[in-house]
N, C-alpha and C. Protein backbone atom coordinates (compact mmCIF):
# COMPACT_ATOMS: atom_id res chain seq x y z
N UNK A 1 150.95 81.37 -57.54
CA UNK A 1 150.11 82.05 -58.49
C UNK A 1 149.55 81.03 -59.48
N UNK A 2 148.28 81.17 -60.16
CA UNK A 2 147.57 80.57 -60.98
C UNK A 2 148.68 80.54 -61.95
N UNK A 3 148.21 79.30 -63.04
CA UNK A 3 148.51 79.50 -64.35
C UNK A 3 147.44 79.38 -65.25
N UNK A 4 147.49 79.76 -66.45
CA UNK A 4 146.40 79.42 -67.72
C UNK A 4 146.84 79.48 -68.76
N UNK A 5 146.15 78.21 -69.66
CA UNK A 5 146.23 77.82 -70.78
C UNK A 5 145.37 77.54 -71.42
N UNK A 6 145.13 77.55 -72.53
CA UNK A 6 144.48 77.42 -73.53
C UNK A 6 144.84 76.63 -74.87
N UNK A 7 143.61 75.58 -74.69
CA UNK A 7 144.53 74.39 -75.43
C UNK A 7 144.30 75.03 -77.14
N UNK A 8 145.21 74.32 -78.02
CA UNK A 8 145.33 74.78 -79.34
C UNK A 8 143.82 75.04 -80.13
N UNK A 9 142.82 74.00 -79.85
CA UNK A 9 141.71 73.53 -80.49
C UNK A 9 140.56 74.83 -80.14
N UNK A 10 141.58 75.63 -79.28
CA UNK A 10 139.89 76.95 -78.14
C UNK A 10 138.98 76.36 -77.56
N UNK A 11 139.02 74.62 -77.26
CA UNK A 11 137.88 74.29 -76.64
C UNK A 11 138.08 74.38 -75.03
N UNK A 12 139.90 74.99 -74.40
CA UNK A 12 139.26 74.34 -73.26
C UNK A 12 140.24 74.84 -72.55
N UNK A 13 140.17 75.69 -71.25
CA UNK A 13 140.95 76.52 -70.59
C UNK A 13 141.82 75.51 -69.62
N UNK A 14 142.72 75.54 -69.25
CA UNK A 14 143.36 74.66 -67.96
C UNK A 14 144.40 75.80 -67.06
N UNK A 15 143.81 75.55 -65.82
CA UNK A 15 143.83 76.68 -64.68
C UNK A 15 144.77 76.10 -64.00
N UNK A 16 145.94 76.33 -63.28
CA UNK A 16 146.39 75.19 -62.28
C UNK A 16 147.21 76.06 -60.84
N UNK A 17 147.07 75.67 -59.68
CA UNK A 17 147.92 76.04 -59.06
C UNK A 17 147.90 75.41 -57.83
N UNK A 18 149.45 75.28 -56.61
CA UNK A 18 150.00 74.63 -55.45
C UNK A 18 149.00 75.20 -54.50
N UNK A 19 148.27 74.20 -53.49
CA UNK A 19 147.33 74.96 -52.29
C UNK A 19 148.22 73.73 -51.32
N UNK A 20 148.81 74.72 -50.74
CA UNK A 20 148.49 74.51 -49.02
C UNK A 20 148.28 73.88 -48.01
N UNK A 21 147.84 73.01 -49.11
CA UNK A 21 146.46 72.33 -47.81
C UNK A 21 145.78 71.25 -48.41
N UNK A 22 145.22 70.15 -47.18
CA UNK A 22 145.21 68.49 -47.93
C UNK A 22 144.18 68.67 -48.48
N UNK A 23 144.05 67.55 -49.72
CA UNK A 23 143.07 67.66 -50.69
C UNK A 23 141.55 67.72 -49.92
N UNK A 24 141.71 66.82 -48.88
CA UNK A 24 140.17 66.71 -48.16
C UNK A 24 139.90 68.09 -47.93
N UNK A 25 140.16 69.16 -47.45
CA UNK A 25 139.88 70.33 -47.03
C UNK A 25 139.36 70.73 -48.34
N UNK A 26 140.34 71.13 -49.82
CA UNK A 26 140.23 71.68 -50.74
C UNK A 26 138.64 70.99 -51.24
N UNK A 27 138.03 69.86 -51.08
CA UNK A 27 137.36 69.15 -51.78
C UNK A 27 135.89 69.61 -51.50
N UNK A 28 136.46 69.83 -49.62
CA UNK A 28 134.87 70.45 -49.09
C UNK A 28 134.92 71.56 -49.85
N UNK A 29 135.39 72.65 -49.74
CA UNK A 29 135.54 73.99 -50.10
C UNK A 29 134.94 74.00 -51.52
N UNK A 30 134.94 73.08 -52.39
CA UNK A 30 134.34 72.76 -53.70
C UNK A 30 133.25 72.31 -53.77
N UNK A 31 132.78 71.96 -52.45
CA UNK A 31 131.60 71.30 -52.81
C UNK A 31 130.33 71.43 -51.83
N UNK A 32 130.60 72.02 -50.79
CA UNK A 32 130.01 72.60 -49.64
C UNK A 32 129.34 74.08 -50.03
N UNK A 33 128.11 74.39 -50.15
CA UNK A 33 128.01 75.76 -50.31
C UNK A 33 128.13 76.62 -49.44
N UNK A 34 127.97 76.43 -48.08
CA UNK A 34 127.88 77.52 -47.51
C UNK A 34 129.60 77.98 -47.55
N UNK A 35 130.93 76.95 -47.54
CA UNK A 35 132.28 77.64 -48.29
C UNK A 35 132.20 78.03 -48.98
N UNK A 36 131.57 77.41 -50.06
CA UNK A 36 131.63 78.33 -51.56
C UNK A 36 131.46 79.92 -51.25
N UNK A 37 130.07 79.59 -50.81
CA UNK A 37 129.36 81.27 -50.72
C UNK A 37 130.27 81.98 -50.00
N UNK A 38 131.79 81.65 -49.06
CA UNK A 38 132.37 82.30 -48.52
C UNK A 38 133.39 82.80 -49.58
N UNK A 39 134.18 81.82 -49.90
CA UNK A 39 135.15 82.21 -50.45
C UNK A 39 135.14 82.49 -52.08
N UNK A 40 133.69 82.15 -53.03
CA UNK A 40 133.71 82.04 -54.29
C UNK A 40 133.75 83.93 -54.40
N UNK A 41 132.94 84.44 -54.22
CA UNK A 41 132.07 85.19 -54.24
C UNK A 41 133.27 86.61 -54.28
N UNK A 42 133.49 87.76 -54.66
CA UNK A 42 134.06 88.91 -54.98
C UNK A 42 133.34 90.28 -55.10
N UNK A 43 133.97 91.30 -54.82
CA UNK A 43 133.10 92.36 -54.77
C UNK A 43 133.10 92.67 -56.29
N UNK A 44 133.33 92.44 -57.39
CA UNK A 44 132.79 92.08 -59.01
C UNK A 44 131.58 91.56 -59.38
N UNK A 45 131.50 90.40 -58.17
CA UNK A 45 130.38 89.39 -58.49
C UNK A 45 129.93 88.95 -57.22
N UNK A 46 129.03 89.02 -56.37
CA UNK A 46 128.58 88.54 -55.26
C UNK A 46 127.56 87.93 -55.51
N UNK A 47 127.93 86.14 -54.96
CA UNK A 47 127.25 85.31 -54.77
C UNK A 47 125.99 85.40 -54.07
N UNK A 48 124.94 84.93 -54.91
CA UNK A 48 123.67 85.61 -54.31
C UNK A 48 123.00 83.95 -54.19
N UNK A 49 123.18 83.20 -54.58
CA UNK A 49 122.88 81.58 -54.19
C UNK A 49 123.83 80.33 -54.70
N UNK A 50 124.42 79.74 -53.77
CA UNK A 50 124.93 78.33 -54.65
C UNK A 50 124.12 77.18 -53.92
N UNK A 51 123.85 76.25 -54.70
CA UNK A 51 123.27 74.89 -54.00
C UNK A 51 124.01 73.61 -54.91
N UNK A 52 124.47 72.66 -53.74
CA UNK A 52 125.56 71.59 -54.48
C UNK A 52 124.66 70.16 -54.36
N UNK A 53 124.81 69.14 -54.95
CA UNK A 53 124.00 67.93 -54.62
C UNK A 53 125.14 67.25 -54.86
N UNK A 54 126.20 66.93 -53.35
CA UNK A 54 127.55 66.26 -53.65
C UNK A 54 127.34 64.61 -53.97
N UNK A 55 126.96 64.90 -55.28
CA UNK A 55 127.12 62.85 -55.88
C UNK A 55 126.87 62.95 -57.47
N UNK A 56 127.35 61.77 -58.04
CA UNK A 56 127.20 61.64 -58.95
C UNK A 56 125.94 62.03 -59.43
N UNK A 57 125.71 62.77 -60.47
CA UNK A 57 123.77 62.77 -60.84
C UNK A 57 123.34 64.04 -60.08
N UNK A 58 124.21 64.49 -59.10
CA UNK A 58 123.58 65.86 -58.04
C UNK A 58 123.39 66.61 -59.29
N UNK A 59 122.53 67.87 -58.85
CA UNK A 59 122.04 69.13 -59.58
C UNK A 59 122.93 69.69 -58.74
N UNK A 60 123.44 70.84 -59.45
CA UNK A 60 123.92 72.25 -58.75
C UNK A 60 123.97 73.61 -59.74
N UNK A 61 123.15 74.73 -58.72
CA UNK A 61 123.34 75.70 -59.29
C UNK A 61 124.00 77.30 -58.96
N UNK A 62 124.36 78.59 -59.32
CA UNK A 62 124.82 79.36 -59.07
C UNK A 62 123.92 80.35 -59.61
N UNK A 63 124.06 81.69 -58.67
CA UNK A 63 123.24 83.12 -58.85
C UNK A 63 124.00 83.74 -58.23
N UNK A 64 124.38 85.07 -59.15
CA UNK A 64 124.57 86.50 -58.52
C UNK A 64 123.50 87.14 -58.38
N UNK A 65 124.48 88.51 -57.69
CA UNK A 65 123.70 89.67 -57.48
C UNK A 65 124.01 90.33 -58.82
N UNK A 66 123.25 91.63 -59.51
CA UNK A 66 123.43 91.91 -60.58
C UNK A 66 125.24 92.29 -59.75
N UNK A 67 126.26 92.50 -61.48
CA UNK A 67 127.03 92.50 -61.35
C UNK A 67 127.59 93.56 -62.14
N UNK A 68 128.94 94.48 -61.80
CA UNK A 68 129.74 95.19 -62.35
C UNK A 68 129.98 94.80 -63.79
N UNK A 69 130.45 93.58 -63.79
CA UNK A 69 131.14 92.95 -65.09
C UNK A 69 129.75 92.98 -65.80
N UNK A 70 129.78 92.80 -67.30
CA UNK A 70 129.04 92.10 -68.05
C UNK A 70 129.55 91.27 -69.48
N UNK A 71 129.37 90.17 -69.81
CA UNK A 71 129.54 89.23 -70.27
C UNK A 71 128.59 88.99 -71.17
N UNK A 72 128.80 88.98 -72.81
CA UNK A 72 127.70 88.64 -73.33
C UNK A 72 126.15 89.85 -73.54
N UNK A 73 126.83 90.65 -72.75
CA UNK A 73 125.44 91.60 -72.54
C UNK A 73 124.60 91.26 -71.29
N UNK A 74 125.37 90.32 -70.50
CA UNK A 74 124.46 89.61 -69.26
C UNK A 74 125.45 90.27 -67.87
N UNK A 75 124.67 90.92 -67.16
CA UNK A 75 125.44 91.16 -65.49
C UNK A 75 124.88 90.40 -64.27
N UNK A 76 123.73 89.48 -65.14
CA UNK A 76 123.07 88.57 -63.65
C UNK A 76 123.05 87.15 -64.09
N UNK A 77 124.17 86.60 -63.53
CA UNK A 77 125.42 85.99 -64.00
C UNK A 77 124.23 84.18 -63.23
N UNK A 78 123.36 83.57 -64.05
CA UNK A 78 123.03 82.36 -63.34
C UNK A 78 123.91 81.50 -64.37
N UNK A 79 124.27 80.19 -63.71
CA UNK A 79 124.44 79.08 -64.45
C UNK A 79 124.14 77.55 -63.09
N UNK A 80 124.01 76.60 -64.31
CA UNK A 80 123.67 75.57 -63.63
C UNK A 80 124.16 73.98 -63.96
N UNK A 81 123.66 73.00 -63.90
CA UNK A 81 124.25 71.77 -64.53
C UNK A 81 124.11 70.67 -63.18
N UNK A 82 125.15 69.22 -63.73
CA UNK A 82 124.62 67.69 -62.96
C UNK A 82 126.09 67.79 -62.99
N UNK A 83 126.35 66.79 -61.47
CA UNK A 83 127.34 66.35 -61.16
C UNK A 83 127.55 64.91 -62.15
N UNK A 84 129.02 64.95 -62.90
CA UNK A 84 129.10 63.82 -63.37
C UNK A 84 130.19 63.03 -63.42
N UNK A 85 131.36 63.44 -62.21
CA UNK A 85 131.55 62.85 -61.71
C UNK A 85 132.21 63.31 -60.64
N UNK A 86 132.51 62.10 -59.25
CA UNK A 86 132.35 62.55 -58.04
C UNK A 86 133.13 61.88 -57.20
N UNK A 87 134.10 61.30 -56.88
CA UNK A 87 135.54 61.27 -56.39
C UNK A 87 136.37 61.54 -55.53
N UNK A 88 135.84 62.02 -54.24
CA UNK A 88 136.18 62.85 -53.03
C UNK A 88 137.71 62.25 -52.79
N UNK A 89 138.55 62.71 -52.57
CA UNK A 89 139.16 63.91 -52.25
C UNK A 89 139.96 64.26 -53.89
N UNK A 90 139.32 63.50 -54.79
CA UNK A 90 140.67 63.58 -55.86
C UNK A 90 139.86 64.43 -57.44
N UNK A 91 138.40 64.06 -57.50
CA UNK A 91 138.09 64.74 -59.06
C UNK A 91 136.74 64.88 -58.30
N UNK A 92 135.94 66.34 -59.03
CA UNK A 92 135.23 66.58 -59.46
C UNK A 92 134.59 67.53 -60.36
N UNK A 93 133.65 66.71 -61.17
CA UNK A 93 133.52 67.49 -62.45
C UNK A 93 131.93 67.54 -62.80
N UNK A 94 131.26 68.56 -63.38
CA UNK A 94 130.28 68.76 -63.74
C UNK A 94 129.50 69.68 -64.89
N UNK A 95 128.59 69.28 -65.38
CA UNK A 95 128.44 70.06 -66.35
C UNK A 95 127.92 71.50 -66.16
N UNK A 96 128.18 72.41 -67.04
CA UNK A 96 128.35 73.80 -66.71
C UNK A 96 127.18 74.45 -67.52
N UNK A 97 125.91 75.02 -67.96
CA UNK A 97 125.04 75.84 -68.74
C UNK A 97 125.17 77.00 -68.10
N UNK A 98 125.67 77.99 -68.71
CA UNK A 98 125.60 79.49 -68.03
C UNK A 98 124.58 80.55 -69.40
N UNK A 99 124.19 81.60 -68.42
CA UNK A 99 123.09 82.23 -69.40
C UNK A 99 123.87 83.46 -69.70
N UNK A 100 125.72 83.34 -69.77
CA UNK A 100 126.11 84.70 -70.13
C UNK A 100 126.72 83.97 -71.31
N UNK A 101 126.74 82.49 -71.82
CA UNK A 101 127.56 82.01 -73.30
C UNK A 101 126.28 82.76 -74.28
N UNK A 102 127.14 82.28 -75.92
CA UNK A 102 126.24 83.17 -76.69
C UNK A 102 125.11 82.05 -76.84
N UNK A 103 125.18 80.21 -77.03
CA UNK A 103 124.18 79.79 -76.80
C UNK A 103 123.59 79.24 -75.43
N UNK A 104 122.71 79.89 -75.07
CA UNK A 104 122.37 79.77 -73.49
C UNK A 104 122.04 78.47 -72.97
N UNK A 105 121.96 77.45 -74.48
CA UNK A 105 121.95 76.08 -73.73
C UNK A 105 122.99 75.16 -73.85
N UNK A 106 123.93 75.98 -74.22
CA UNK A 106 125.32 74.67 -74.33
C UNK A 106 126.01 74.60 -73.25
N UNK A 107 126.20 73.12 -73.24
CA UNK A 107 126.56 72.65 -72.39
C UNK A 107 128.41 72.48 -72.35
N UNK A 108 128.78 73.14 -71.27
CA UNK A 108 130.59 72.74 -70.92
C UNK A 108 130.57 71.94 -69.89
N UNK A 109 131.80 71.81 -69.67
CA UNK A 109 132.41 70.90 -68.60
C UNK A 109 133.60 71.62 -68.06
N UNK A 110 132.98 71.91 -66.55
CA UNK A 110 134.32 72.14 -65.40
C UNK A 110 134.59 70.85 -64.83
N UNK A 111 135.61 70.52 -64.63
CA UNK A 111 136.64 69.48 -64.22
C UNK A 111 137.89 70.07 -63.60
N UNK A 112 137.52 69.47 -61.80
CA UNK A 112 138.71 69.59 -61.28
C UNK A 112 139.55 68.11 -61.02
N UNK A 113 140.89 68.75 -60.87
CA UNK A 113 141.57 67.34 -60.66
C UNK A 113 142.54 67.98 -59.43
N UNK A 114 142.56 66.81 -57.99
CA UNK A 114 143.09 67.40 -56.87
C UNK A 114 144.43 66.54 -56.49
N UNK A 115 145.55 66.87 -56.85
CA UNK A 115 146.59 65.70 -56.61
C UNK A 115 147.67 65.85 -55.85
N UNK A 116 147.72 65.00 -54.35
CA UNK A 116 148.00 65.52 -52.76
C UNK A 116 149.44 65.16 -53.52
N UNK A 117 150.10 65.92 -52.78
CA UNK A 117 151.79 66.03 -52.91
C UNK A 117 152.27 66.81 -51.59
N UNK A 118 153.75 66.42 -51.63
CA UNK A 118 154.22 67.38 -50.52
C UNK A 118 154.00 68.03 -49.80
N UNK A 119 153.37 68.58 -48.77
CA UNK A 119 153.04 69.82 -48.62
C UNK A 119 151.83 70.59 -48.76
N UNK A 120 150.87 69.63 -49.60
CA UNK A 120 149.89 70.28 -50.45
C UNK A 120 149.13 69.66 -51.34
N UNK A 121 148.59 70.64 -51.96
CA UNK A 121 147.29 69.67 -53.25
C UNK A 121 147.78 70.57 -54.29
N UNK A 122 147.81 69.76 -55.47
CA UNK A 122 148.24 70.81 -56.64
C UNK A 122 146.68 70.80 -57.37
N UNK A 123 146.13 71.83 -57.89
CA UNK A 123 144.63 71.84 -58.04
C UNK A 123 144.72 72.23 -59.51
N UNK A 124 144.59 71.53 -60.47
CA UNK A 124 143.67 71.70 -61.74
C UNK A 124 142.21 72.15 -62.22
N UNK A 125 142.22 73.07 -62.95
CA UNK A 125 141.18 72.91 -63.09
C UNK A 125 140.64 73.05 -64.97
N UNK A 126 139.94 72.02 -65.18
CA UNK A 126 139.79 72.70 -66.90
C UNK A 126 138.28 72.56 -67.27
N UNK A 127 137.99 73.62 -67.91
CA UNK A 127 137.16 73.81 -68.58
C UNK A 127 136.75 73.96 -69.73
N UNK A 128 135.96 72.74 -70.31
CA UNK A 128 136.10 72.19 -71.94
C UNK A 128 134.28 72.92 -72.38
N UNK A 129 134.62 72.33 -73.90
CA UNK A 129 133.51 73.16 -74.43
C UNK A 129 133.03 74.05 -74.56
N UNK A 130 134.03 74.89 -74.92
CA UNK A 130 134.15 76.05 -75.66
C UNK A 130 134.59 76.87 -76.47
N UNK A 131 134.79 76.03 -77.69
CA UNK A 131 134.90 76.32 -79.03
C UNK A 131 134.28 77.26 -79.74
N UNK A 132 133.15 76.88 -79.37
CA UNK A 132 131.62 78.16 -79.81
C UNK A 132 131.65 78.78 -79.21
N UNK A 133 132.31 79.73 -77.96
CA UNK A 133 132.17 80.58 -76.73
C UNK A 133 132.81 81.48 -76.46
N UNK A 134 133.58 81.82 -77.91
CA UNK A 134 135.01 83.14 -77.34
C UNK A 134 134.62 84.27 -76.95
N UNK A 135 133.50 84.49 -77.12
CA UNK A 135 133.46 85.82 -75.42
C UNK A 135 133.52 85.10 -74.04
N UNK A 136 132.94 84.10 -73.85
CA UNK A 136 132.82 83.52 -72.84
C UNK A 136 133.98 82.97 -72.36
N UNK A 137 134.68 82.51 -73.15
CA UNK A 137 135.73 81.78 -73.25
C UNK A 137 137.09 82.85 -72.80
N UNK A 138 136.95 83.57 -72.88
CA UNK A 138 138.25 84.96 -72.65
C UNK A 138 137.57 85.03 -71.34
N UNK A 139 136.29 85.58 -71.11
CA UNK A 139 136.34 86.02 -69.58
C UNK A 139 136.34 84.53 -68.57
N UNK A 140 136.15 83.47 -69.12
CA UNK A 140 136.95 82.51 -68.05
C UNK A 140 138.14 82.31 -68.20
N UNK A 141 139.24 82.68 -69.03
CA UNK A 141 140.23 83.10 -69.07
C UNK A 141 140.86 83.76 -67.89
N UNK A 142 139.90 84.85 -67.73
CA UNK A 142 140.47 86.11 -66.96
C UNK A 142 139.90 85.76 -65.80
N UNK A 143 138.91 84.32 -65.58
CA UNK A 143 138.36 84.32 -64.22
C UNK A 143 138.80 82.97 -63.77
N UNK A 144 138.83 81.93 -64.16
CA UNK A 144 139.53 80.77 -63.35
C UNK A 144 140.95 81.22 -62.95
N UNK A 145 141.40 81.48 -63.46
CA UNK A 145 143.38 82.10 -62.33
C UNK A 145 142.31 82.33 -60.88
N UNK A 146 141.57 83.37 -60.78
CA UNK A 146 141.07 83.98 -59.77
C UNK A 146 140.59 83.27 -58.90
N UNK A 147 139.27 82.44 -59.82
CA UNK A 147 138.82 81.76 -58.59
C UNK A 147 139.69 80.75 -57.70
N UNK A 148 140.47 80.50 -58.67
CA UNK A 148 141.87 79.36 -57.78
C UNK A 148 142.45 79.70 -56.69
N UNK A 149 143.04 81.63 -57.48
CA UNK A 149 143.44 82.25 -56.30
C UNK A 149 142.96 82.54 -55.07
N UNK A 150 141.58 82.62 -55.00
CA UNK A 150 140.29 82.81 -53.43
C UNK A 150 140.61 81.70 -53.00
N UNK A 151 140.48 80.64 -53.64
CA UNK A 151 140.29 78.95 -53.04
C UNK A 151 141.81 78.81 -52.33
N UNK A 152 142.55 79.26 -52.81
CA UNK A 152 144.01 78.82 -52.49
C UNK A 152 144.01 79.62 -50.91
N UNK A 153 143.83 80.91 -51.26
CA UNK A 153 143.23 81.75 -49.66
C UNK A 153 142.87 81.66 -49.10
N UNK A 154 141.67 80.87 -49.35
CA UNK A 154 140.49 80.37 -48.18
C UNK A 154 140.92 78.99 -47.13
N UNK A 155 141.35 78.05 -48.15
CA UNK A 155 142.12 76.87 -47.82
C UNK A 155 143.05 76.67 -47.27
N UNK A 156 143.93 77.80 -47.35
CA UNK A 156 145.60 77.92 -46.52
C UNK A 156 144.86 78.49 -44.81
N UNK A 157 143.96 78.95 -44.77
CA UNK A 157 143.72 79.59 -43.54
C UNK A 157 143.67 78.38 -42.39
């Protein structure tokens, strides 16, 4: 099962949990869209486009379909950002602009960290810059455990 934390400062969620399965697998699955679009995606929120540019400097972006949830007052959930950094099988991290924070141009940072052990990859994930964001900031709260949990599913298969 996921864990989450929330560091003292509110800037920055840290998600973590044991997958399964060697980091190389976990890494595509992060960075490959047509996986993504398999396994990101929930009947809450269905992935309606991802596109990845796996390298340093890549663009990548995300689109739903309108959605159940709403966030911010927003249910058509886009966000986007640059790969900045890129690390195969062990980190990647990129910057995050989503149009459900309250300022639609601030910029966060998702950062994964993938570290092969035993058996498995233990998968981090944190997401900084968001101090200014506590609506936003609670529902990635309530949504990185999750997405870990799909990835952990998808990856063990």
């Amino acid at each position: 099962m996921a864990t989450l934390a929330i560091t003292p400062t509110q800037d920055a969620i840290v998600s973590e949990i044991f997958i399964a399965a060697p980091a190389q697998r976990i890494f595509e699955a992060l960075t490959d869209p047509k996986q993504v679009m398999t396994w990101w995606t929930s009947e809450e929120c269905r992935i309606e486009r991802f596109e990845f540019e796996a390298r340093c400097g890549g663009k990548w972006r995300f689109q739903n379909t309108k959605s159940r949830l709403s966030v911010n007052g927003v249910s058509n959930f886009h966000c986007e950002g640059e790969v900045i950094e890129y690390d195969p099988p062990r980190l990647l991290a990129y910057t995050w602009i989503s149009s459900w924070h309250e300022d639609k141009s601030r910029r966060t940072v998702v950062r994964y960290e993938l570290t092969q052990e035993e058996g498995g990859t233990q998968v981090k994930v944190i997401h900084s810059g968001l101090a200014q964001e506590s609506v936003a900031r609670e529902g990635y709260s309530g949504g990185w455990p999750g997405v870990l949990e799909r990835l952990k599913h998808f990856t063990e298969k």
